[in-house]
N, C-alpha and C. Protein backbone atom coordinates (compact mmCIF):
# COMPACT_ATOMS: atom_id res chain seq x y z
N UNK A 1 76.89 65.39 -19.60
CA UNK A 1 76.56 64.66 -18.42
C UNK A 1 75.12 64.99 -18.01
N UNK A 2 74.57 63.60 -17.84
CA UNK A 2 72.88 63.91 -17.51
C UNK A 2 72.59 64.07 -16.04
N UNK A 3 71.93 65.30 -15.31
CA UNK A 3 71.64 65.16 -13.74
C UNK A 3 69.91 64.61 -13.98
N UNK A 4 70.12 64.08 -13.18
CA UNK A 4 68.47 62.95 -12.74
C UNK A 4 68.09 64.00 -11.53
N UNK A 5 66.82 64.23 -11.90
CA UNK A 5 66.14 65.35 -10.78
C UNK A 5 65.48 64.32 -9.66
N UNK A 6 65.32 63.98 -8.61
CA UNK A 6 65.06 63.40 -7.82
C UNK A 6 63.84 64.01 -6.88
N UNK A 7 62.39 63.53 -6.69
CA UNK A 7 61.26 64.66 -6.60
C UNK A 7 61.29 64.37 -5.06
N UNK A 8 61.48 65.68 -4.74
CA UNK A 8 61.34 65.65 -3.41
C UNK A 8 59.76 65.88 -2.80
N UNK A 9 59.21 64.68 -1.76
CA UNK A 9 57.83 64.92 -1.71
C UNK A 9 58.12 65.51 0.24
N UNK A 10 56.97 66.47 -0.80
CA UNK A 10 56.39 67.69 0.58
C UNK A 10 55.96 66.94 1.92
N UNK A 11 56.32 66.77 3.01
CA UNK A 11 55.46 67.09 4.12
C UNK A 11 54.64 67.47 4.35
N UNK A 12 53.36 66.96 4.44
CA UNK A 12 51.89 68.01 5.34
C UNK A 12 51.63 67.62 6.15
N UNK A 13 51.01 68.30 6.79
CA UNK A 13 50.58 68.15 8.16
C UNK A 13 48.78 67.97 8.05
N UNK A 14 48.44 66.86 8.57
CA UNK A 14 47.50 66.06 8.47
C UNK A 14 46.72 65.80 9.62
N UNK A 15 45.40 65.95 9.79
CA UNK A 15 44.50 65.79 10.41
C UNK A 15 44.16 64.68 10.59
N UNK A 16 43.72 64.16 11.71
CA UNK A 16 43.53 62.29 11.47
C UNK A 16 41.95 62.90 12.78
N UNK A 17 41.09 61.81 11.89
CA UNK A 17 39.82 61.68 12.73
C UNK A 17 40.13 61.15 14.19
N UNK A 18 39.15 61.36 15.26
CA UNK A 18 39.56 60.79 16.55
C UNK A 18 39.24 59.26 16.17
N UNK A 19 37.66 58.66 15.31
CA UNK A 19 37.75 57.10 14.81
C UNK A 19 38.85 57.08 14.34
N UNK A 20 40.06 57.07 13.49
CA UNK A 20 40.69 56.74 13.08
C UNK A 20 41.50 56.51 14.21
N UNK A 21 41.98 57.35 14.87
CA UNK A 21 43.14 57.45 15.77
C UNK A 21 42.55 55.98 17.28
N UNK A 22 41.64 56.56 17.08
CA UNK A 22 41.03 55.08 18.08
C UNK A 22 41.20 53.66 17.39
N UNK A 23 41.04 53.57 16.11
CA UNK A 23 41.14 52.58 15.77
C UNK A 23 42.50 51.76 15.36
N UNK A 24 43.46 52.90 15.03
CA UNK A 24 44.54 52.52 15.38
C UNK A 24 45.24 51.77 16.40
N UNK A 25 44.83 53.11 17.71
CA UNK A 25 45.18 52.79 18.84
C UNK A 25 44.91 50.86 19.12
N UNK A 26 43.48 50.60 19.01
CA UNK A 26 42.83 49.68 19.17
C UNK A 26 43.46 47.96 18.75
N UNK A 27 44.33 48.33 17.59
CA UNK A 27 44.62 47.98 16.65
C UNK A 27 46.34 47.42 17.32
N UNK A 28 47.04 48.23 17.68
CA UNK A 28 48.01 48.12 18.57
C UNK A 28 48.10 47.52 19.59
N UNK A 29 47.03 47.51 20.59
CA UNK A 29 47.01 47.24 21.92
C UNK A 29 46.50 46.09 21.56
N UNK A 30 45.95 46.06 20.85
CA UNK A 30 45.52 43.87 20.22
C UNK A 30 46.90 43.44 19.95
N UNK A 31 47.62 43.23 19.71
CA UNK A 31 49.11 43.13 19.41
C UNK A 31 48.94 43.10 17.66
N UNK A 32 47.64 43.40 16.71
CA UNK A 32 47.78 43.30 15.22
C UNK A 32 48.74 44.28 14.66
N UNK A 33 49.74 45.41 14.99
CA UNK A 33 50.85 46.16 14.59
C UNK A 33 51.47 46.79 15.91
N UNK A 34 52.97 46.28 15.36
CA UNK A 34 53.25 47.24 16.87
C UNK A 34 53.08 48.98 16.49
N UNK A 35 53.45 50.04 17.00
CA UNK A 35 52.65 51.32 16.90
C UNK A 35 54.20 52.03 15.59
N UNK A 36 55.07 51.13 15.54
CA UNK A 36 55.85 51.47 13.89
C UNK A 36 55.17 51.11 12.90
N UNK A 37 54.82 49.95 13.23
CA UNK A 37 54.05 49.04 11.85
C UNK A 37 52.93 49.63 11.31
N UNK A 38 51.91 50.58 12.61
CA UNK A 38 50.78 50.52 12.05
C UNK A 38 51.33 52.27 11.60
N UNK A 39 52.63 52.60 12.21
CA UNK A 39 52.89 54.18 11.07
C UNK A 39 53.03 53.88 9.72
N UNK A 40 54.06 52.63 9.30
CA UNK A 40 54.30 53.26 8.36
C UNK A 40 52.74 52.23 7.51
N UNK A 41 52.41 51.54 7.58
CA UNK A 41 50.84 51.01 6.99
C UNK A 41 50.38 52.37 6.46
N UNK A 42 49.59 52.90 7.54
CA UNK A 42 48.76 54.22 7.14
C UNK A 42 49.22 55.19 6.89
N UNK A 43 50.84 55.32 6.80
CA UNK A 43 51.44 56.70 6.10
C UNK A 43 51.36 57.64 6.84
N UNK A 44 51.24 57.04 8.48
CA UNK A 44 51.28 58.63 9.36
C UNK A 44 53.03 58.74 9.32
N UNK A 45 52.86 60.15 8.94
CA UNK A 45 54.32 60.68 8.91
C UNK A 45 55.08 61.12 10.26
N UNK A 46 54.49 61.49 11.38
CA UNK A 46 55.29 61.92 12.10
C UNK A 46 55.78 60.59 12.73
N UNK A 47 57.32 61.01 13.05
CA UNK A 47 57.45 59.59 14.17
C UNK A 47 57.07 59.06 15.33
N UNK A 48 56.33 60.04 16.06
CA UNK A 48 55.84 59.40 17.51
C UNK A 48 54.36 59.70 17.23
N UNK A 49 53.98 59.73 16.60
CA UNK A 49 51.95 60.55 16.25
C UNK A 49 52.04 59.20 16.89
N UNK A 50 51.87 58.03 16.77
CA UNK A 50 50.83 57.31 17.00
C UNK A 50 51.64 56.93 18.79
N UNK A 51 52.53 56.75 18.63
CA UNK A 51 52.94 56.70 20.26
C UNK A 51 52.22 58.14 21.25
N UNK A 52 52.24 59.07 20.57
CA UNK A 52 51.35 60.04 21.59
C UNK A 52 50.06 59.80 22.09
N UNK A 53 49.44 59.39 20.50
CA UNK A 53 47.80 58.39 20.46
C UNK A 53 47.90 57.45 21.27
N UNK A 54 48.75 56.36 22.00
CA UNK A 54 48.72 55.64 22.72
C UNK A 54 48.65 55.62 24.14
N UNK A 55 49.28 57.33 24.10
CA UNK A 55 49.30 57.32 25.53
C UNK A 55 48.71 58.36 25.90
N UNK A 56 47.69 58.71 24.70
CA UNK A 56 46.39 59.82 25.02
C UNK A 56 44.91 59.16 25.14
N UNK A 57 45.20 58.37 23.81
CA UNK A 57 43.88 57.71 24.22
C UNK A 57 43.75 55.81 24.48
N UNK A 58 44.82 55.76 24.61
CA UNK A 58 45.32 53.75 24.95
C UNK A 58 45.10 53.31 26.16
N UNK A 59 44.24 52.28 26.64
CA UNK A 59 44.00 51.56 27.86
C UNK A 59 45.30 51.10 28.16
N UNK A 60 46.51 50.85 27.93
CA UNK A 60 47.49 50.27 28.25
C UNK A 60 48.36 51.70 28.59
N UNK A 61 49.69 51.47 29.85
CA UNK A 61 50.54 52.35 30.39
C UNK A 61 51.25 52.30 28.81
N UNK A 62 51.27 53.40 28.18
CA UNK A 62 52.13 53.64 27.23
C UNK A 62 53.11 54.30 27.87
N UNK A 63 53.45 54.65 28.84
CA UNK A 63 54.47 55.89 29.25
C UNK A 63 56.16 55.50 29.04
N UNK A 64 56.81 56.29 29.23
CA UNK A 64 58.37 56.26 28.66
C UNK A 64 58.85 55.16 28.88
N UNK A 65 60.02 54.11 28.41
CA UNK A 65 59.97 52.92 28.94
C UNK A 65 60.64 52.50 29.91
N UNK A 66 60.70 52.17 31.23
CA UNK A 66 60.95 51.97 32.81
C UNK A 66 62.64 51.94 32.88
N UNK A 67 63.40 51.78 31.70
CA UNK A 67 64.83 51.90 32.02
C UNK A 67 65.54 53.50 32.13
N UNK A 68 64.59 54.00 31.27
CA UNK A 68 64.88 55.85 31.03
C UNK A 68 63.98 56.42 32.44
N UNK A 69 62.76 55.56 33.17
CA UNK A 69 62.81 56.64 33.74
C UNK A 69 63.04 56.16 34.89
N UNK A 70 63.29 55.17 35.08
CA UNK A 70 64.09 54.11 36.50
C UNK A 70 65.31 55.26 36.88
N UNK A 71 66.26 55.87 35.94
CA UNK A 71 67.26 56.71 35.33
C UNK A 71 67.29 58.51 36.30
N UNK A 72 67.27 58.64 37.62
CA UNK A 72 67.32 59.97 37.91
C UNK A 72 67.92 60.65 37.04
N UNK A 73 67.43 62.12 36.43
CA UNK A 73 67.34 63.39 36.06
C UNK A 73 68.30 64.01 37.11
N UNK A 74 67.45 64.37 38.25
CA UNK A 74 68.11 65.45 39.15
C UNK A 74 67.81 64.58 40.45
N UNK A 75 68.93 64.92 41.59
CA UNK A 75 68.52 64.52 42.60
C UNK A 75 67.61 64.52 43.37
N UNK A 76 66.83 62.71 43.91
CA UNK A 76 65.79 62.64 44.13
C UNK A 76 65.40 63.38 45.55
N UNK A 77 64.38 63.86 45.95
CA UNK A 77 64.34 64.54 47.23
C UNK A 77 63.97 62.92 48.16
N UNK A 78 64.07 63.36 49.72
CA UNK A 78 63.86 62.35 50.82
C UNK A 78 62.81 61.79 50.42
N UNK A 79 61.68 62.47 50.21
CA UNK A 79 60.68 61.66 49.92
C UNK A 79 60.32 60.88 49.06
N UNK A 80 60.66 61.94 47.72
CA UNK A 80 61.09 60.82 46.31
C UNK A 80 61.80 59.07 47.00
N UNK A 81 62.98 59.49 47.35
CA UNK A 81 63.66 58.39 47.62
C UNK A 81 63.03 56.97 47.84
N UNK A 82 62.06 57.77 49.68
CA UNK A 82 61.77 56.65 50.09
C UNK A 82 60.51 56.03 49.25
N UNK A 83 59.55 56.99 48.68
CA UNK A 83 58.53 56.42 48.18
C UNK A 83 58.89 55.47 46.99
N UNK A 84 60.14 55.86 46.10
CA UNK A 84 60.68 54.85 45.37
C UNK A 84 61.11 53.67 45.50
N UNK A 85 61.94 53.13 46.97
CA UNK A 85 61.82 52.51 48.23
C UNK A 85 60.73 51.54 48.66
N UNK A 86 60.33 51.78 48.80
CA UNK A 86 59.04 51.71 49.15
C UNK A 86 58.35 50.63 48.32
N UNK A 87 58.16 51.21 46.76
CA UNK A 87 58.21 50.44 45.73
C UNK A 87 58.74 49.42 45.52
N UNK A 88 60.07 49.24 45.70
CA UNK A 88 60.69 48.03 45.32
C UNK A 88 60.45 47.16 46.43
N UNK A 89 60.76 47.70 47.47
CA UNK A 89 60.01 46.67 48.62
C UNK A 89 59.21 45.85 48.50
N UNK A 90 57.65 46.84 48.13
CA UNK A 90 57.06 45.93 47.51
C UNK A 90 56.64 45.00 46.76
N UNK A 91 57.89 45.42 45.74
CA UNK A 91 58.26 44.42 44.45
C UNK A 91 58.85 43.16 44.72
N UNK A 92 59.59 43.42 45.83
CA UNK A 92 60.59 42.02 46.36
C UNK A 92 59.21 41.18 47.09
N UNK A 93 58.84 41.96 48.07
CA UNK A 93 57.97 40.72 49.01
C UNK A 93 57.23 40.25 47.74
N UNK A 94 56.36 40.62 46.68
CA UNK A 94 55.53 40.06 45.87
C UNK A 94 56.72 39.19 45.54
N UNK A 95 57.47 38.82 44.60
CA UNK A 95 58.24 38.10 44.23
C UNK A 95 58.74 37.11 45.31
N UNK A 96 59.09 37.26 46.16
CA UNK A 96 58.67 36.34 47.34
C UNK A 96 57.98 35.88 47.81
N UNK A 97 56.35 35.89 48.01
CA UNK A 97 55.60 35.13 48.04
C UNK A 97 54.97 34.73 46.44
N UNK A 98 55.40 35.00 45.11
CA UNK A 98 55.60 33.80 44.40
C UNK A 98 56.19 32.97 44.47
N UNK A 99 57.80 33.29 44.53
CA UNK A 99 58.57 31.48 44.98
C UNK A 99 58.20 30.75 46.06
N UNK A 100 57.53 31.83 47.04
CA UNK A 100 57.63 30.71 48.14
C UNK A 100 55.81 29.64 48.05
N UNK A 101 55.45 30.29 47.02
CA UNK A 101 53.77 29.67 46.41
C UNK A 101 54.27 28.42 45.29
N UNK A 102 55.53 28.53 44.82
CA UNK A 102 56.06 27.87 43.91
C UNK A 102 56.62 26.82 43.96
N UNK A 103 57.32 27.09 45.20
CA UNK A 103 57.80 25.90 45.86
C UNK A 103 56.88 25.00 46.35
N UNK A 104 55.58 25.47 47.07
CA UNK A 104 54.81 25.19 48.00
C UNK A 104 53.83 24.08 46.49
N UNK A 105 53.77 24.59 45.71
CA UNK A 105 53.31 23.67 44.82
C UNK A 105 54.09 22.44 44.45
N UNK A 106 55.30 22.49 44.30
CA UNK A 106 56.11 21.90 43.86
C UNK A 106 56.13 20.94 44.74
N UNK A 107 56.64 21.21 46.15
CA UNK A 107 55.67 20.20 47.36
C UNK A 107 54.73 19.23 46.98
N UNK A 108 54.09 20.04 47.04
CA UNK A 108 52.57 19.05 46.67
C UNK A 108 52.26 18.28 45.85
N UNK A 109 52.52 18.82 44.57
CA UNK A 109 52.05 18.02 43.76
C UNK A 109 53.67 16.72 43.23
N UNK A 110 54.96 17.27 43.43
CA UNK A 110 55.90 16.44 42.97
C UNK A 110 56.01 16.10 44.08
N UNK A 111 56.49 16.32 45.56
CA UNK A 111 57.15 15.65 46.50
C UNK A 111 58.43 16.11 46.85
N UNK A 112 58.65 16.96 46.08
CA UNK A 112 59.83 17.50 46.09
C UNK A 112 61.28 17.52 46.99
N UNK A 113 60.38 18.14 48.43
CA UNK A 113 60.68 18.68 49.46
C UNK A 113 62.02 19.44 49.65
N UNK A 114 61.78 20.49 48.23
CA UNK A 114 62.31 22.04 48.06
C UNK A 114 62.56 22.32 49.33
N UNK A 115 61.76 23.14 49.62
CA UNK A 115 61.88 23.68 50.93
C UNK A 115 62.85 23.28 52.59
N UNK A 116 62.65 22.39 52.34
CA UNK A 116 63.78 21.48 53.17
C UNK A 116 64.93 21.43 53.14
N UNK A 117 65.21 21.36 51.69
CA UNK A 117 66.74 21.29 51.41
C UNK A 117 67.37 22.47 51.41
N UNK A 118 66.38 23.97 50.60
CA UNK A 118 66.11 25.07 50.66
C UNK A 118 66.94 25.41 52.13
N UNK A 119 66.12 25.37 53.08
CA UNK A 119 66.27 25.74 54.56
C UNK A 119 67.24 25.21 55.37
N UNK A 120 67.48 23.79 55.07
CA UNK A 120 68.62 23.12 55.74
C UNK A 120 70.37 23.62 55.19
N UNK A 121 70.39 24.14 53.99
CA UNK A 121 71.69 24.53 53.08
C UNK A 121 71.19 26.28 53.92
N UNK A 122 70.50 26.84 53.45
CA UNK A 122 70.32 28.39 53.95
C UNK A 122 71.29 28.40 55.22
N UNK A 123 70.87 27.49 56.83
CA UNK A 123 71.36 27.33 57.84
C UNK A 123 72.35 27.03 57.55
N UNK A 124 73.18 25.85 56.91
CA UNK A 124 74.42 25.61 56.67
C UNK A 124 75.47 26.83 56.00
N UNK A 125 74.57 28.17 55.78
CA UNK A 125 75.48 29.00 54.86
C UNK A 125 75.76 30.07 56.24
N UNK A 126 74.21 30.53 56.65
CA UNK A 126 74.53 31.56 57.88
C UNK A 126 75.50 30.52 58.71
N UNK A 127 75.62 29.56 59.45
CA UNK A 127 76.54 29.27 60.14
C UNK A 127 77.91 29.56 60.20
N UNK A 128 78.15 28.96 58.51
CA UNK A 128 79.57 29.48 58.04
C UNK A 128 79.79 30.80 57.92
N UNK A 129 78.73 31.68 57.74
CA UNK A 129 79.39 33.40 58.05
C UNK A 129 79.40 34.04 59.53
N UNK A 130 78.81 33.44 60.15
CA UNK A 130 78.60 33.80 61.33
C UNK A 130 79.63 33.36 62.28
N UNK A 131 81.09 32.36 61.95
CA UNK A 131 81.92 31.97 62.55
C UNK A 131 82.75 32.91 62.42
């Protein structure tokens, strides 16, 4: 019985120029590889090297992605809380004065008169809870 030797190739640990690593980076944030594509291209071996490069030297928020850290760890303190709070607040009114810019177009230029029907059903709903 024949055993087939199978060559196991070494790991090194590899130096990458800062041009290189910029140009990578560069390279990514254009959307030309996402930051897997452009690992395995250039044969960087580690799995996050170039995700670290992105968020060492990348004009774009590379940071963890917003569902993991949306995600409390440990309980948030009062202030944590509200300043998190706070945040979304602000997230809602922005999103609210887009629809209500959206509508307001929709107005205008179709005739729509969104808003009307919008407001007249709204009243027709508080009424019915308010009985």
């Amino acid at each position: 019985m024949k055993t087939t030797k199978t060559k196991d190739v070494k790991r090194t640990q590899r130096d990458y120029t800062l041009g290189f690593k910029l140009s990578i980076v560069e390279q990514v944030e254009k959307g030309d590889f996402t930051y897997k594509q452009a690992q395995s291209h250039y044969g960087i071996q580690g799995r996050s090297t170039v995700l670290v490069w992105l968020r060492k030297h990348g004009k774009l928020d590379w940071s963890k992605p917003t569902y993991i850290a949306n995600m409390p760890k440990s309980k948030e303190t009062p202030a944590q809380k509200i300043k998190r709070l706070e945040r979304e607040i602000e997230e809602l009114r922005l999103k609210d004065l887009i629809k209500d810019e959206m509508i307001n177009i929709m107005d205008e230029e179709y005739g729509a008169g969104l808003r009307k029907k919008y407001i007249s059903e709204l009243s027709r709903a508080q009424k019915k809870t308010s009985k």
